[in-house]
Protein backbone atom coordinates (compact mmCIF):
# COMPACT_ATOMS: atom_id res chain seq x y z
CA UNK A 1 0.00 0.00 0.00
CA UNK A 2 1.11 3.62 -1.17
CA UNK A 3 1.87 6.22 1.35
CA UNK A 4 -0.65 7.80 -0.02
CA UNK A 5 -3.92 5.91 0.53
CA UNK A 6 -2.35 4.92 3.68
CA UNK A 7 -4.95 6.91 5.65
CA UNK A 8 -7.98 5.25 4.16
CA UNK A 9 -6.37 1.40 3.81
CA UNK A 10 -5.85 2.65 7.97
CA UNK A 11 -9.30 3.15 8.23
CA UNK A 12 -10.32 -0.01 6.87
CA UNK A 13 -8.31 -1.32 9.51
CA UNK A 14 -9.67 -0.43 12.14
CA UNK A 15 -12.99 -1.48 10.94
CA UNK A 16 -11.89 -5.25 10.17
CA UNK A 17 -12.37 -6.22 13.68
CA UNK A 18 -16.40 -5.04 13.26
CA UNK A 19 -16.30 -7.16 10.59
CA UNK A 20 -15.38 -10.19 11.91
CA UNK A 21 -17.53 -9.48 15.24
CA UNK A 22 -20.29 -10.08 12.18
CA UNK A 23 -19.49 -13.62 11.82
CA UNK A 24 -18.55 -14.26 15.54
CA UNK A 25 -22.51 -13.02 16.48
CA UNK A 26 -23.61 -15.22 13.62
CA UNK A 27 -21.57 -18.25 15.02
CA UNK A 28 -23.52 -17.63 18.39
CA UNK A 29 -26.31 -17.54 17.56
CA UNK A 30 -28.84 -20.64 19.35
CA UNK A 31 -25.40 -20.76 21.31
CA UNK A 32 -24.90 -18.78 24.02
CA UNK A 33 -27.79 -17.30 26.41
CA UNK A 34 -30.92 -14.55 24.65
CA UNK A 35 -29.62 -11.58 27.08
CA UNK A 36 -25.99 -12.11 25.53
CA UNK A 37 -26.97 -13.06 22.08
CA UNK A 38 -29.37 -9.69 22.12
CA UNK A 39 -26.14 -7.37 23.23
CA UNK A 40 -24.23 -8.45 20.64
CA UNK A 41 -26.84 -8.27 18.43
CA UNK A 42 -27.36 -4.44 18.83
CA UNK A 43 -23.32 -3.89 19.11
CA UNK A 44 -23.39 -5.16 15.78
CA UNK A 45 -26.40 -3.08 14.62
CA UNK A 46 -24.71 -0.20 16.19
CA UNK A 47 -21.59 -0.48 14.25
CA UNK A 48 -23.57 -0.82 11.19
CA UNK A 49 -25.77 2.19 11.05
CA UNK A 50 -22.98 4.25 13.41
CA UNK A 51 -19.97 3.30 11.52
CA UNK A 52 -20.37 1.61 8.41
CA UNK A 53 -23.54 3.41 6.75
CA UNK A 54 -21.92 6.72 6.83
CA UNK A 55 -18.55 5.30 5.71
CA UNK A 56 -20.65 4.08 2.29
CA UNK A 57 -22.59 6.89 2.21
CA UNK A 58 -19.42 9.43 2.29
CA UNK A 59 -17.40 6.90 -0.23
CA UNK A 60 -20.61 6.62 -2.92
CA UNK A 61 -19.86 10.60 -2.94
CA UNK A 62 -16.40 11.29 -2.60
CA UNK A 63 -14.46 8.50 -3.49
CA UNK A 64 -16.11 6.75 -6.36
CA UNK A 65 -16.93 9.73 -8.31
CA UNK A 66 -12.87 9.91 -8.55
CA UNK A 67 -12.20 5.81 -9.26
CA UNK A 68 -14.62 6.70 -12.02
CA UNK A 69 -12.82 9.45 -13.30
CA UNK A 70 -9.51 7.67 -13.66
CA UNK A 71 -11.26 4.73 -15.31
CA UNK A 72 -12.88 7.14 -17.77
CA UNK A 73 -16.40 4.87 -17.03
CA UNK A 74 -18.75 7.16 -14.82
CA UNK A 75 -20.46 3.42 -14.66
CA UNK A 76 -17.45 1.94 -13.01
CA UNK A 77 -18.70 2.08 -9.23
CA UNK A 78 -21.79 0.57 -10.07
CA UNK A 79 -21.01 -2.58 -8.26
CA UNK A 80 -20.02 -1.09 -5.27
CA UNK A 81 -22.49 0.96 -5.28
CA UNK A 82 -24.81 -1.90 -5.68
CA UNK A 83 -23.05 -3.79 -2.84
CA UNK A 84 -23.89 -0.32 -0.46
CA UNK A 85 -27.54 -1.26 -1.55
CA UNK A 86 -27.42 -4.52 -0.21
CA UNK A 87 -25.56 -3.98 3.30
CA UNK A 88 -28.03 -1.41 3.43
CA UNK A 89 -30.86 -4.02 2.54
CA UNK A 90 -29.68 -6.45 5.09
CA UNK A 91 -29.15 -3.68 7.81
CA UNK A 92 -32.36 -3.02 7.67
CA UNK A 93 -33.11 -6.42 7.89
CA UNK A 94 -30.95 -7.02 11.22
CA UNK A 95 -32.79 -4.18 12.05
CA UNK A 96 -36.36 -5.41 11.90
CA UNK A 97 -35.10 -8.74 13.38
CA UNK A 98 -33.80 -6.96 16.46
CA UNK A 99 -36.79 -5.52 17.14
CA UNK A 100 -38.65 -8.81 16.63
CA UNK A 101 -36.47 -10.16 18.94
CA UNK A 102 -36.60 -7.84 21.48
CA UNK A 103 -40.45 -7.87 21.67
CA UNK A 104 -40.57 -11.82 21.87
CA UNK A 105 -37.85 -11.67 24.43
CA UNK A 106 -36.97 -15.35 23.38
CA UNK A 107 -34.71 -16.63 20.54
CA UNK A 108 -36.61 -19.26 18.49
CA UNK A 109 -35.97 -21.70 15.92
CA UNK A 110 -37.01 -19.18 12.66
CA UNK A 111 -35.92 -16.04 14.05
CA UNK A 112 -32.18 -17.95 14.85
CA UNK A 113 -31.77 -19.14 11.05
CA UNK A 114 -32.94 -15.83 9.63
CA UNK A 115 -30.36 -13.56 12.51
CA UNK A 116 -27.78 -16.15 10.90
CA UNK A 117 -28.30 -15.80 7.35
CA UNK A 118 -28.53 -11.93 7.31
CA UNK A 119 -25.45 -11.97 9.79
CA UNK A 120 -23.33 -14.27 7.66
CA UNK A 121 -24.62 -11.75 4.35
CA UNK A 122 -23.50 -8.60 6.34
CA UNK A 123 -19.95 -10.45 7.10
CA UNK A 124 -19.74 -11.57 3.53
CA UNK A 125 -20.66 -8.58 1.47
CA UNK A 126 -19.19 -5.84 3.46
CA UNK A 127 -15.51 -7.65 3.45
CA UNK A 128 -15.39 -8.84 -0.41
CA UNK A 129 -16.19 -5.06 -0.41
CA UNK A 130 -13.94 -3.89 1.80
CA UNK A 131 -11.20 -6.54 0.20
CA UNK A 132 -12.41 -4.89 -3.52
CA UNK A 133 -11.48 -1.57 -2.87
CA UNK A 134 -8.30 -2.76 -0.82
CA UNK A 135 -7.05 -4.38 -4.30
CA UNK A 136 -8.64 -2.32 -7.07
CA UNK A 137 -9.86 1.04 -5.57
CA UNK A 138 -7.01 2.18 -3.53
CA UNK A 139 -4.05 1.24 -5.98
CA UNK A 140 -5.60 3.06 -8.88
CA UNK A 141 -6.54 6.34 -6.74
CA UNK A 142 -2.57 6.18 -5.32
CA UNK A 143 -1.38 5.84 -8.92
CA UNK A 144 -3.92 7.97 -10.55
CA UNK A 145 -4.40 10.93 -7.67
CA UNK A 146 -2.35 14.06 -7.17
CA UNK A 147 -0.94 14.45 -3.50
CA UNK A 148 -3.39 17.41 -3.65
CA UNK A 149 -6.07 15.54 -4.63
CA UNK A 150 -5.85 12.59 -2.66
CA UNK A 151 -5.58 15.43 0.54
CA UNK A 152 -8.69 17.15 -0.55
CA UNK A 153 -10.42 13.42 -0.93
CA UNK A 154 -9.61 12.53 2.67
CA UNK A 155 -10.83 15.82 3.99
CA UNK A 156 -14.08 15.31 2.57
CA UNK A 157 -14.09 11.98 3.94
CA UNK A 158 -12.99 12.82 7.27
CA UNK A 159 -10.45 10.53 7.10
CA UNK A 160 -6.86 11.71 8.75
């Protein structure tokens, strides 16, 4: 990785760990006691719409108009962009769950397999995406950005 998109491959980083918390909750799930299951049910929500929502949301408008730029496409993002769609889809998803969950104050047998299968979706969409841009996104923005412009980039996306 480039000095240059060291800040956002940083970034990335430190949200791996989220990530993986994703799968561990999955892998819990039916296994360890409601009251546990439910708090790591809502970190993981938390992260989501705290964390990771805005970090799409600030990439779809700062980031990919400038991979699409330098691959002379303005369709070139559409995949990512498509992959924000569907973290957002299954956030949403987690989201109605929890709340289903928290009302029936009991895990059961449908409400398990459907916590798993959107868990395991979050965990495998968001790092192929995160693992996309790792290996295409951030080597052509260090190769095709400007020092200036890759500054003015992370200070629209907040990212130091």
């Amino acid at each position: 990785m480039s000095d240059l998109m060291r800040p956002l491959h940083e970034e990335h980083q430190l949200l791996l760990p989220y990530i993986e918390e994703l799968r561990r909750t999955a892998d819990d799930v039916g296994m360890i006691p409601d009251g546990e299951l439910e708090v790591s049910i809502e970190a993981c929500r938390m992260f989501i719409f705290d964390r990771l929502v805005p970090h799409s949301e600030i990439e779809t408008t700062v980031m990919y108009p400038l991979v699409a730029r330098l691959m002379g496409n303005p369709h070139s993002t559409d995949t990512m962009k498509r992959d924000h769609e569907e973290i957002m889809r299954l956030a949403d998803e987690l989201e109605a769950l929890s709340n289903e969950f928290h009302r029936a104050k009991k895990l059961d047998e449908e409400l398990a397999v459907s916590f798993r299968r959107v868990l395991y979706g979050l965990y495998a969409v968001v790092g192929l995406h995160f693992s996309n841009e790792e290996e295409v996104f951030l080597p052509l923005l260090s190769h095709g950005l400007t020092s200036e412009e890759a500054s003015s980039m992370f200070r629209k996306l907040e990212v130091h």
